[in-house]
PDB file of N, CA and C in Angstrom:
ATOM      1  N   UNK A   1     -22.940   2.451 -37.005  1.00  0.00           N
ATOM      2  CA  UNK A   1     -21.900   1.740 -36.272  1.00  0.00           C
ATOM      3  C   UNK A   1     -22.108   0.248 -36.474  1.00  0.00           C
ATOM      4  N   UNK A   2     -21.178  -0.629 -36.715  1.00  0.00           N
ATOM      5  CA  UNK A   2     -21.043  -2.198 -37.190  1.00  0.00           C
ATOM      6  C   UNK A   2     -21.182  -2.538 -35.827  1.00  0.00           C
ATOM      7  N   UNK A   3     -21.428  -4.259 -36.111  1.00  0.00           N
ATOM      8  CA  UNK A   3     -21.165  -5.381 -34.955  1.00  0.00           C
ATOM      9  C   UNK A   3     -20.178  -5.628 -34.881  1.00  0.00           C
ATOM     10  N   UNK A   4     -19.399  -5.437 -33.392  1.00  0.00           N
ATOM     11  CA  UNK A   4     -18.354  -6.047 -32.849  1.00  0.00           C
ATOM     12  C   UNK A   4     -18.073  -7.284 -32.512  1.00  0.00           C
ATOM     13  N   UNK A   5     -17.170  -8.230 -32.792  1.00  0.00           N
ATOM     14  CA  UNK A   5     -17.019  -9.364 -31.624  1.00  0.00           C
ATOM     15  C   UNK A   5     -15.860  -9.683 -31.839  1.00  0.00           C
ATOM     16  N   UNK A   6     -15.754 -10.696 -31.215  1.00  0.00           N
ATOM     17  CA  UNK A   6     -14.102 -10.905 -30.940  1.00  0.00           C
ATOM     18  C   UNK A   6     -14.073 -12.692 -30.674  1.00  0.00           C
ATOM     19  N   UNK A   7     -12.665 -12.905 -31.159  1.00  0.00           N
ATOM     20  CA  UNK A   7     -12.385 -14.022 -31.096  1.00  0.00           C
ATOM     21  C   UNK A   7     -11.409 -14.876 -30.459  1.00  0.00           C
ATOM     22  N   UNK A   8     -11.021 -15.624 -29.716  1.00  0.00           N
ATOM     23  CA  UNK A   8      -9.783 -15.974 -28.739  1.00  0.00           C
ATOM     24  C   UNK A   8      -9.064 -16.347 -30.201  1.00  0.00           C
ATOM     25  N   UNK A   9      -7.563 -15.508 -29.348  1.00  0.00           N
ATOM     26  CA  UNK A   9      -6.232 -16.317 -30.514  1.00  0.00           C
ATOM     27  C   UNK A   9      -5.822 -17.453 -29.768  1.00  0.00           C
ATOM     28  N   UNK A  10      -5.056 -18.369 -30.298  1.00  0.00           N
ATOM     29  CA  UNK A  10      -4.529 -19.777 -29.823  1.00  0.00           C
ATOM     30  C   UNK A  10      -4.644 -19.559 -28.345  1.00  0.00           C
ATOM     31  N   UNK A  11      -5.489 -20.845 -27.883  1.00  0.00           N
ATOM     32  CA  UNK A  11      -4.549 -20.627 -26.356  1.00  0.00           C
ATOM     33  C   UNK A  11      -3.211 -20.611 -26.107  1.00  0.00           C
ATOM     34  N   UNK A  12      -2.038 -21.156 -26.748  1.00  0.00           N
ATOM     35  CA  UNK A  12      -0.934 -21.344 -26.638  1.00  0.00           C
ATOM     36  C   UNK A  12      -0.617 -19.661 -26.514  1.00  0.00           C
ATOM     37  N   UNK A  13      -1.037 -18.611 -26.585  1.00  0.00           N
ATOM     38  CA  UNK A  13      -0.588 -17.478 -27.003  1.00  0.00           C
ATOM     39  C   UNK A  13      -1.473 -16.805 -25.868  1.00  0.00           C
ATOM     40  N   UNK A  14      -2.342 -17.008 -24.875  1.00  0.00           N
ATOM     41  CA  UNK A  14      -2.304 -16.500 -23.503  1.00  0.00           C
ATOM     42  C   UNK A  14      -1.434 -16.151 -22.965  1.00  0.00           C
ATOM     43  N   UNK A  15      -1.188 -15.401 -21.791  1.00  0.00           N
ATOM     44  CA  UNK A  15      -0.300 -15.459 -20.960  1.00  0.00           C
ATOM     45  C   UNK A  15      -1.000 -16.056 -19.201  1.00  0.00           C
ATOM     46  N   UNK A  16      -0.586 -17.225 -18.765  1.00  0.00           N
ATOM     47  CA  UNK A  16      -1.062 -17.430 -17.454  1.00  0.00           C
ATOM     48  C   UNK A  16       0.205 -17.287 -16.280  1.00  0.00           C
ATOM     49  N   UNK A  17      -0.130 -16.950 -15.525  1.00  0.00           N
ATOM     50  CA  UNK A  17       0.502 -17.223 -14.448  1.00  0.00           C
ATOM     51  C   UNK A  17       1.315 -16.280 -14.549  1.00  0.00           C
ATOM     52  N   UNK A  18       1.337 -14.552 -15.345  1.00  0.00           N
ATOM     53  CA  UNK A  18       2.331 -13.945 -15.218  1.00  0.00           C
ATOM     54  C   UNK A  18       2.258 -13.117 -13.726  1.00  0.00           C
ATOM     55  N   UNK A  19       3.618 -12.699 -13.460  1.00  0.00           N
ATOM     56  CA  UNK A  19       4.086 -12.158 -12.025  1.00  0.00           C
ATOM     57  C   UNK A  19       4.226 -11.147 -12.076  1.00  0.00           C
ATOM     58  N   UNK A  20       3.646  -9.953 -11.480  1.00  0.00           N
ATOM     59  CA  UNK A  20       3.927  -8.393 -11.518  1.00  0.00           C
ATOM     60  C   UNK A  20       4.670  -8.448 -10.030  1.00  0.00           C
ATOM     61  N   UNK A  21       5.511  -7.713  -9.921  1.00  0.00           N
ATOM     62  CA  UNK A  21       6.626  -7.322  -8.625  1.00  0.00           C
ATOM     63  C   UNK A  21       6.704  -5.549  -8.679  1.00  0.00           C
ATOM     64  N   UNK A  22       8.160  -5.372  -8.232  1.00  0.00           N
ATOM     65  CA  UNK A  22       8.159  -3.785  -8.333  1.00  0.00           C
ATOM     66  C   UNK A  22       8.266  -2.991  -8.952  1.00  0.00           C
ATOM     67  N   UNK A  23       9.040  -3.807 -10.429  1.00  0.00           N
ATOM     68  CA  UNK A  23       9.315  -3.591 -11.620  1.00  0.00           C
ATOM     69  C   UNK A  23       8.389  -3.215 -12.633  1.00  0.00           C
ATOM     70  N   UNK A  24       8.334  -2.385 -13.258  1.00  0.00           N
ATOM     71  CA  UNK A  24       7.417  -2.770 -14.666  1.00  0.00           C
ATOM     72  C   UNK A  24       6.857  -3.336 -15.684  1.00  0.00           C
ATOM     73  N   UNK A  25       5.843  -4.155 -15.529  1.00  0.00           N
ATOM     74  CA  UNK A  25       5.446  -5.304 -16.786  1.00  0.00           C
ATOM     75  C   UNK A  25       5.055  -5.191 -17.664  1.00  0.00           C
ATOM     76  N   UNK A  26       5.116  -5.139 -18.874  1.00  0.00           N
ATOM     77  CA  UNK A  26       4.255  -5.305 -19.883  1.00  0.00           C
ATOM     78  C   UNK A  26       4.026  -6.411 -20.050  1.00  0.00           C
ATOM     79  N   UNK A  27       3.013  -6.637 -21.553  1.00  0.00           N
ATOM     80  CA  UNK A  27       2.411  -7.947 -21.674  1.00  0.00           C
ATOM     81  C   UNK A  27       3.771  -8.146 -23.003  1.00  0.00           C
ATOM     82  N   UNK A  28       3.871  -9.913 -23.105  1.00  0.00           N
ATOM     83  CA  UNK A  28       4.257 -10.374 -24.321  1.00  0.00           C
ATOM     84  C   UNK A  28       3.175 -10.591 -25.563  1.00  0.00           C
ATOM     85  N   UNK A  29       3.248  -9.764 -26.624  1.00  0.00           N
ATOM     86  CA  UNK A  29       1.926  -9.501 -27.557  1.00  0.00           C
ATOM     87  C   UNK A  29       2.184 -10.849 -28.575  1.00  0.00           C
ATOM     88  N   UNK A  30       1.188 -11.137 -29.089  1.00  0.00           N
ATOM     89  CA  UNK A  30       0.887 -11.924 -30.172  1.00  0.00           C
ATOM     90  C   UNK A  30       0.505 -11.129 -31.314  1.00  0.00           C
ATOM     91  N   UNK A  31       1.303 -11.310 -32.586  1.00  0.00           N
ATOM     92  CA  UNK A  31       1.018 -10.453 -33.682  1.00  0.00           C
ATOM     93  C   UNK A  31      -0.717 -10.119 -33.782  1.00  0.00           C
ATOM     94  N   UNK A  32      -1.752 -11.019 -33.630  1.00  0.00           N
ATOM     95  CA  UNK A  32      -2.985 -10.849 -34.230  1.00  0.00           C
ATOM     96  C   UNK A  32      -3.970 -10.336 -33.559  1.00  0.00           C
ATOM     97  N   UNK A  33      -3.136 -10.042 -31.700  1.00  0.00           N
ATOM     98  CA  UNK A  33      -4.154  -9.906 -30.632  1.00  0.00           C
ATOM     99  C   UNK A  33      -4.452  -8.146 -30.865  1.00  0.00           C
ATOM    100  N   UNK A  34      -5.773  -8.075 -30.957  1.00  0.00           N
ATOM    101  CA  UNK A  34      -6.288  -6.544 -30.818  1.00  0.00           C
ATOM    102  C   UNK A  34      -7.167  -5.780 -29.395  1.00  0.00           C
ATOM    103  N   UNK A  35      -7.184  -7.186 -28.501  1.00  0.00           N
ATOM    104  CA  UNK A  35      -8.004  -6.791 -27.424  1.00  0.00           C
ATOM    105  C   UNK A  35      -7.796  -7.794 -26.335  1.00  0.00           C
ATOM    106  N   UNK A  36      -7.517  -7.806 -25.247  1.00  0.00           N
ATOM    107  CA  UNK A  36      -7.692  -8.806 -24.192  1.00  0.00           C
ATOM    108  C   UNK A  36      -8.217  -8.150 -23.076  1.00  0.00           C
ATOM    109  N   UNK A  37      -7.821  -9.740 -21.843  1.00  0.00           N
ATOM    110  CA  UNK A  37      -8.850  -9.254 -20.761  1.00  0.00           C
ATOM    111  C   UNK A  37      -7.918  -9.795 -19.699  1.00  0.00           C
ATOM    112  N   UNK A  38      -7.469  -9.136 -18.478  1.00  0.00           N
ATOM    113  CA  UNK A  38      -6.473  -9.446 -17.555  1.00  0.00           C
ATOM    114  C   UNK A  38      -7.444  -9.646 -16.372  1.00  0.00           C
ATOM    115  N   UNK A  39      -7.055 -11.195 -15.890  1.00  0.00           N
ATOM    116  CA  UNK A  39      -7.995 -11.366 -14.179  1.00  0.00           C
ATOM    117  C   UNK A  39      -6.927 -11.299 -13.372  1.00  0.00           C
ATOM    118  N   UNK A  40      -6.603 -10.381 -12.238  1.00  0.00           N
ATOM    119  CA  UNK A  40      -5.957 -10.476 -11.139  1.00  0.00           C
ATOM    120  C   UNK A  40      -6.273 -11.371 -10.417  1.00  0.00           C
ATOM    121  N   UNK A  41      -5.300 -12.451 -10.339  1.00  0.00           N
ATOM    122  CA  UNK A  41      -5.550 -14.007  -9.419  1.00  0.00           C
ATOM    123  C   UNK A  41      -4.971 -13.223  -8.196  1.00  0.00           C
ATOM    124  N   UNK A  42      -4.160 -13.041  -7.521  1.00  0.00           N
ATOM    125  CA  UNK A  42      -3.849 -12.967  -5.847  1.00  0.00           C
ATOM    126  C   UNK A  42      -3.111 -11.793  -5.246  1.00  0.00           C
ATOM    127  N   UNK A  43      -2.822 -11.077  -6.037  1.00  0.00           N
ATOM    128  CA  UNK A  43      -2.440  -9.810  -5.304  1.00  0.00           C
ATOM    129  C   UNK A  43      -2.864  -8.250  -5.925  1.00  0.00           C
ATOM    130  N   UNK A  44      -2.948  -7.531  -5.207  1.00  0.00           N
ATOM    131  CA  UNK A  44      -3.772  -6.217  -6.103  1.00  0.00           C
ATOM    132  C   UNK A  44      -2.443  -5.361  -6.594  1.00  0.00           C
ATOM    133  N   UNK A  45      -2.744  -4.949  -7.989  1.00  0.00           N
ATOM    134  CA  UNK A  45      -1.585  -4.676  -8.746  1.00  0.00           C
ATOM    135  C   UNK A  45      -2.290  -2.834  -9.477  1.00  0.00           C
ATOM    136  N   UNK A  46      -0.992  -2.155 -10.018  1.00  0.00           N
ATOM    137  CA  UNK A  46      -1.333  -0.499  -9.753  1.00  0.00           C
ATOM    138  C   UNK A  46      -1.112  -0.986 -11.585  1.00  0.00           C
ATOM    139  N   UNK A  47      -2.004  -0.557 -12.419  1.00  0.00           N
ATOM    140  CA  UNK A  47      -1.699  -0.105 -14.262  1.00  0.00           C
ATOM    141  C   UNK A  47      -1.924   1.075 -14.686  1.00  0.00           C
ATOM    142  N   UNK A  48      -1.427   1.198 -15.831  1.00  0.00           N
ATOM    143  CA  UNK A  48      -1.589   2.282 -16.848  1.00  0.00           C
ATOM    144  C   UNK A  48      -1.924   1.662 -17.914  1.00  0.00           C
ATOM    145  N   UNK A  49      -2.747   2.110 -18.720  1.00  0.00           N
ATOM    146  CA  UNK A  49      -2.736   2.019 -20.444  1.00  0.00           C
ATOM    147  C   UNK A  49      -1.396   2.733 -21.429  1.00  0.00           C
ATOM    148  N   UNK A  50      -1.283   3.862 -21.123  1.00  0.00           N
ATOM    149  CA  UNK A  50      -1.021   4.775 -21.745  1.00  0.00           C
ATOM    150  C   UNK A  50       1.019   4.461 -22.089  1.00  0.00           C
ATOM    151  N   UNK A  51       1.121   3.342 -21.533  1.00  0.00           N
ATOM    152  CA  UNK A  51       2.695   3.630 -22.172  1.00  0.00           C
ATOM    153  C   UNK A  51       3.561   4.298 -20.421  1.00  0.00           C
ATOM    154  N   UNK A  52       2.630   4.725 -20.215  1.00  0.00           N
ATOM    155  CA  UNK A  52       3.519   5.382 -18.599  1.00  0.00           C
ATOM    156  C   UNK A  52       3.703   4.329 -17.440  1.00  0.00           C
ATOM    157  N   UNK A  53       4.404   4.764 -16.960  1.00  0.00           N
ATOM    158  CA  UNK A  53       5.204   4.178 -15.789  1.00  0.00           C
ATOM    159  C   UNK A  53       4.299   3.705 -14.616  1.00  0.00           C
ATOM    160  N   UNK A  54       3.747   3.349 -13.588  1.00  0.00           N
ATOM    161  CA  UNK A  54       2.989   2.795 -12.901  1.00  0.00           C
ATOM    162  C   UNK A  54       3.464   2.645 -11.474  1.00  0.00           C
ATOM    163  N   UNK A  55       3.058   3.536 -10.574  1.00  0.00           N
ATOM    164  CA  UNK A  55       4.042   2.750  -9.301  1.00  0.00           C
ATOM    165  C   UNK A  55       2.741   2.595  -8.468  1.00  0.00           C
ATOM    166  N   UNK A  56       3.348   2.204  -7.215  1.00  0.00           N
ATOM    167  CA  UNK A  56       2.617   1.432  -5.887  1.00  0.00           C
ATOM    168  C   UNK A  56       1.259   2.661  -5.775  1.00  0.00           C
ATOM    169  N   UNK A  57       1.371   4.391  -6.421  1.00  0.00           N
ATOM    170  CA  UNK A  57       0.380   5.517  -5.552  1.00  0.00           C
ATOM    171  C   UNK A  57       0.212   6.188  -7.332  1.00  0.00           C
ATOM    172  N   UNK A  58       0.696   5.483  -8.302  1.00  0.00           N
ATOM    173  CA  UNK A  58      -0.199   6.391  -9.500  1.00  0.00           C
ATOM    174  C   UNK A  58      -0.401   5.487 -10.533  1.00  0.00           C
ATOM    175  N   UNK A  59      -1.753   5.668 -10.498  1.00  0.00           N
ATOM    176  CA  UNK A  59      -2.242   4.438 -12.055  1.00  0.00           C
ATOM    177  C   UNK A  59      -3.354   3.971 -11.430  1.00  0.00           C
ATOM    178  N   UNK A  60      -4.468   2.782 -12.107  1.00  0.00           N
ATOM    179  CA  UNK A  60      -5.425   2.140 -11.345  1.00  0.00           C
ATOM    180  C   UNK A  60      -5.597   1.249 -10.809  1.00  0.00           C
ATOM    181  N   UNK A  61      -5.727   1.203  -9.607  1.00  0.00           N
ATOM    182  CA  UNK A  61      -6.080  -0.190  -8.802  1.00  0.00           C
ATOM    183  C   UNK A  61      -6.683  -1.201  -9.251  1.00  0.00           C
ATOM    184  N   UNK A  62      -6.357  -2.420  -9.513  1.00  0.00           N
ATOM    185  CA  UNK A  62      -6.945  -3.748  -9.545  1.00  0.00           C
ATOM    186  C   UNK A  62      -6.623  -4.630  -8.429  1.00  0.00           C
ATOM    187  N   UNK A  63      -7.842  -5.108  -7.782  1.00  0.00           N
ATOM    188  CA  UNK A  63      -7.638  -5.990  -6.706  1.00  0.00           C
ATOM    189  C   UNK A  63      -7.513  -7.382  -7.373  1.00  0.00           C
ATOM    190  N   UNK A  64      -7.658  -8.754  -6.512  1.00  0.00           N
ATOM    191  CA  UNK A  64      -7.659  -9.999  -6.619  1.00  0.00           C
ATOM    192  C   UNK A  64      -9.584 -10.277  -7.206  1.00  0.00           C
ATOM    193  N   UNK A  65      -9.624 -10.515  -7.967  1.00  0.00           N
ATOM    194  CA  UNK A  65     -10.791 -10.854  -8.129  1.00  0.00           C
ATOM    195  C   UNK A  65     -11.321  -9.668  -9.764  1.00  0.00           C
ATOM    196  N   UNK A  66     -11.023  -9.239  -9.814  1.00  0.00           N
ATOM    197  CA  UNK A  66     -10.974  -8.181 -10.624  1.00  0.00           C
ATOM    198  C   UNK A  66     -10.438  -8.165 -12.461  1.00  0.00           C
ATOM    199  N   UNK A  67     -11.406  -7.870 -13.551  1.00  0.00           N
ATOM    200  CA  UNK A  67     -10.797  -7.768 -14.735  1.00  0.00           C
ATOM    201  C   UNK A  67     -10.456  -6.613 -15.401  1.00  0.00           C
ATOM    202  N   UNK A  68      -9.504  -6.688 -15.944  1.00  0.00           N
ATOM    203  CA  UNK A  68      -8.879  -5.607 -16.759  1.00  0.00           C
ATOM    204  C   UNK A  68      -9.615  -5.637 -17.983  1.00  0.00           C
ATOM    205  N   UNK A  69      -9.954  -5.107 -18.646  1.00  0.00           N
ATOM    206  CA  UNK A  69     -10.797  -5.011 -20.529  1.00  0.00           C
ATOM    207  C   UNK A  69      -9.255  -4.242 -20.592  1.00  0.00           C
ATOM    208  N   UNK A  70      -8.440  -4.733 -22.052  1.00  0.00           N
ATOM    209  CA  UNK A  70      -7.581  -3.898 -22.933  1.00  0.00           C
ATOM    210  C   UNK A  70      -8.679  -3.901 -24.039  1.00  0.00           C
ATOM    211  N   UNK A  71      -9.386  -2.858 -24.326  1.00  0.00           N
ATOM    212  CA  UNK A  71     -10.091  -2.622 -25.751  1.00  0.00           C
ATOM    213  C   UNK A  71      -9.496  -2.153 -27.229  1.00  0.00           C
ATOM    214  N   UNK A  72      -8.135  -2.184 -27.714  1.00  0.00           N
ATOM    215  CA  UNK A  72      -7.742  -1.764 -28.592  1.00  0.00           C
ATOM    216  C   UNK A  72      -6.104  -1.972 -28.694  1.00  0.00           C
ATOM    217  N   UNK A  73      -5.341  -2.536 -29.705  1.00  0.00           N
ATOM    218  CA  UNK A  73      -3.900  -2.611 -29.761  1.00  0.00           C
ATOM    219  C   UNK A  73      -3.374  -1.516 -29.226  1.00  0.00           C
ATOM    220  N   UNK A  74      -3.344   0.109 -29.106  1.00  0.00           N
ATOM    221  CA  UNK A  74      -3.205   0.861 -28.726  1.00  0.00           C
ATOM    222  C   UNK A  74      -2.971   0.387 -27.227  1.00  0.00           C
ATOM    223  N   UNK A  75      -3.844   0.382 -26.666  1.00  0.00           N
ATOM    224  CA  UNK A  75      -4.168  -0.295 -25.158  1.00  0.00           C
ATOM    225  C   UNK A  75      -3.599  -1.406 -24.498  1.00  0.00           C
ATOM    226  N   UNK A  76      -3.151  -2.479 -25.515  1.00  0.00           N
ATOM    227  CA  UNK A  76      -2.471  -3.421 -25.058  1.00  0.00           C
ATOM    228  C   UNK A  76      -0.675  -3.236 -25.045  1.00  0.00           C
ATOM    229  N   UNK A  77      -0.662  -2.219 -26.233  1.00  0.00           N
ATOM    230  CA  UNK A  77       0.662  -2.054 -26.448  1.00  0.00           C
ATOM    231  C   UNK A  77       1.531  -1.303 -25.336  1.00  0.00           C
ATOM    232  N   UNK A  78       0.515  -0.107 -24.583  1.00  0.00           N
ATOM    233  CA  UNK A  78       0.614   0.849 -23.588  1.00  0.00           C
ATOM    234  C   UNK A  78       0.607   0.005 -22.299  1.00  0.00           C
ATOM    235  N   UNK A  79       0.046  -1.233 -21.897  1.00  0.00           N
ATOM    236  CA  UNK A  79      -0.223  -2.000 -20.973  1.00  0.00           C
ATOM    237  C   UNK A  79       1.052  -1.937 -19.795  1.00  0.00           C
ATOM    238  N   UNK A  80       0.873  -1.555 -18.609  1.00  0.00           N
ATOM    239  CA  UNK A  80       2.319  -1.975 -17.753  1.00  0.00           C
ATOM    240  C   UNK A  80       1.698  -1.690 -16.017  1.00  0.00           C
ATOM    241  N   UNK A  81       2.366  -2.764 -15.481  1.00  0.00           N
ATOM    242  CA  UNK A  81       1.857  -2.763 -14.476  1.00  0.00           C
ATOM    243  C   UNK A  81       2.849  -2.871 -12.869  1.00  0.00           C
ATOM    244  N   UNK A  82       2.746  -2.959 -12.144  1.00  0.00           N
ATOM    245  CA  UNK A  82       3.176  -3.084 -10.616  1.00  0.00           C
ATOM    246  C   UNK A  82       2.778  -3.732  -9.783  1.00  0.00           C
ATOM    247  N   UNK A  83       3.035  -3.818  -8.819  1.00  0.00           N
ATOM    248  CA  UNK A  83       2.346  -4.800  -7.577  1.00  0.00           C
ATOM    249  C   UNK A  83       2.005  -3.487  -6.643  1.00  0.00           C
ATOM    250  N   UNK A  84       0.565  -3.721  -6.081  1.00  0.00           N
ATOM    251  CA  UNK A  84       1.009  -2.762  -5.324  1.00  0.00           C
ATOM    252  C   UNK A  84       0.466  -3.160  -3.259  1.00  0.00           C
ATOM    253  N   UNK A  85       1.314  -2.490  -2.721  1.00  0.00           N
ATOM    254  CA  UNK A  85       1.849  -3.241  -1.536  1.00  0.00           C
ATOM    255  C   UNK A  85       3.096  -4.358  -1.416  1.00  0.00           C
ATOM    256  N   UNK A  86       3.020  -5.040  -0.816  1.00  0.00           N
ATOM    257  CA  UNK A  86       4.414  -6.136  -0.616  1.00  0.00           C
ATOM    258  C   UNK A  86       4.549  -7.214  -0.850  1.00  0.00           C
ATOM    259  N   UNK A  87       3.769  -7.591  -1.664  1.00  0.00           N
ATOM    260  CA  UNK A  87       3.135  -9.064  -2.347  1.00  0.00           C
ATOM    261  C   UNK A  87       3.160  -8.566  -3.863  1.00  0.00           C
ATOM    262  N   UNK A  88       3.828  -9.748  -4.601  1.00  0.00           N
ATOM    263  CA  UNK A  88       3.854  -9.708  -5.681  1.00  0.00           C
ATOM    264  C   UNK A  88       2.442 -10.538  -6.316  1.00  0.00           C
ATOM    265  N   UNK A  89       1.956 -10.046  -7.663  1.00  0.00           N
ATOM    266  CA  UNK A  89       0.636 -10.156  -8.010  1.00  0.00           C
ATOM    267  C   UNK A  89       0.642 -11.188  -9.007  1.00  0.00           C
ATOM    268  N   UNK A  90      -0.170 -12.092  -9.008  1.00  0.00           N
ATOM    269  CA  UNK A  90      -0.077 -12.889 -10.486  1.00  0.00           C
ATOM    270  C   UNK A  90      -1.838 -12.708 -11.377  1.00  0.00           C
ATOM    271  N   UNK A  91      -1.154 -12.994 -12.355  1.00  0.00           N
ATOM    272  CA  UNK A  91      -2.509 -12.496 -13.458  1.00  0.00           C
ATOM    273  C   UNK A  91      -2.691 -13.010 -15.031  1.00  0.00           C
ATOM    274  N   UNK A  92      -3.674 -13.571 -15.072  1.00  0.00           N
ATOM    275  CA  UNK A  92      -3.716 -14.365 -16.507  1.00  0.00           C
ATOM    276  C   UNK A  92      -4.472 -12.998 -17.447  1.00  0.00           C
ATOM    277  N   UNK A  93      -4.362 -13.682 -18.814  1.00  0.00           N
ATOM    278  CA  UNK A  93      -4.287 -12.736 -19.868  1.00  0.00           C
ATOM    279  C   UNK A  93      -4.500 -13.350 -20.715  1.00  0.00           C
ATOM    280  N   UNK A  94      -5.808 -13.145 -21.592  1.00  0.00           N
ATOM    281  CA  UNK A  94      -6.568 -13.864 -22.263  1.00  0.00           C
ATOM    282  C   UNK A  94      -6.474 -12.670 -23.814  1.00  0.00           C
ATOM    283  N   UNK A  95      -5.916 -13.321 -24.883  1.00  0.00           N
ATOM    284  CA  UNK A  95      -5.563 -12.322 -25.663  1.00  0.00           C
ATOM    285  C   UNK A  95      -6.927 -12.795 -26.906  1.00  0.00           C
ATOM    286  N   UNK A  96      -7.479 -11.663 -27.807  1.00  0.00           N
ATOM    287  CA  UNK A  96      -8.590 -11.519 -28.639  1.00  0.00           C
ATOM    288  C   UNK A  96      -8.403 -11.090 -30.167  1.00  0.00           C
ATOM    289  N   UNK A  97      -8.692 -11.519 -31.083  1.00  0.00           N
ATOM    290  CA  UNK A  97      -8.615 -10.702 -32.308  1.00  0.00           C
ATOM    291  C   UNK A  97     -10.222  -9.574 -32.553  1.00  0.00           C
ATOM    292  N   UNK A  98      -9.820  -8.401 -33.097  1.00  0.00           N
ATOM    293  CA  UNK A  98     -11.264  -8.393 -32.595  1.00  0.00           C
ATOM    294  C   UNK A  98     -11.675  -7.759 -34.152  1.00  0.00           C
ATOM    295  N   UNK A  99     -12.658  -8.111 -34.873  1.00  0.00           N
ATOM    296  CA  UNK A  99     -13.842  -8.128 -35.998  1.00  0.00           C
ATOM    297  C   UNK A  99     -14.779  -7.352 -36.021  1.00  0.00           C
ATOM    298  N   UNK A 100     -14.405  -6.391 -36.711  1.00  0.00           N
ATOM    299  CA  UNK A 100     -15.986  -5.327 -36.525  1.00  0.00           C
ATOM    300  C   UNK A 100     -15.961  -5.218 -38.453  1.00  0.00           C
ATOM    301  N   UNK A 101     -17.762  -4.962 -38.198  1.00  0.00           N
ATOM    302  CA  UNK A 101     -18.189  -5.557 -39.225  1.00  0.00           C
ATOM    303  C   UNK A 101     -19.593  -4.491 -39.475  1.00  0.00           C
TER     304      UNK A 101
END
């Protein structure tokens, strides 16, 4: 098995300050990103990987304080999320190219 690591793509190509509500979010992808990392800043929000739907009672909990690992384009592409409770959630998103070697 090779060495992994990974590299930040442009900051310009983060996402900060995005807003999850009741709706479904995905992320906006950057052609080169293969891996990121989502911090829940202020409200606890319900995800899936898998491409499925996400509501307030199915998917996984992330509180405020809390990181998401997306480990694979697969994973980021599937990415979608919710708010869950009555507060809408905000959450930065730190996108990676990732190099195995």
């Amino acid at each position: 098995m090779g060495v992994r690591s990974r590299s930040s793509v442009p900051t310009a190509s983060n996402q900060y300050g995005l807003s999850i509500s009741t709706t479904s979010v995905s992320l906006t992808l950057v052609r080169v990103a293969m891996a990121a990392e989502i911090y829940v800043r202020t409200a606890s929000i319900v995800f899936k990987k898998d491409s499925g739907t996400p509501t307030a009672t199915e998917g996984f909990q992330a509180d405020p304080g809390d990181y998401i690992p997306l480990n694979s384009r697969s994973e980021l592409d599937g990415f979608r999320a919710v708010r869950q409770g009555g507060t809408d959630a905000t959450v930065d998103v730190v996108y990676f190219t990732d190099v195995s070697g």
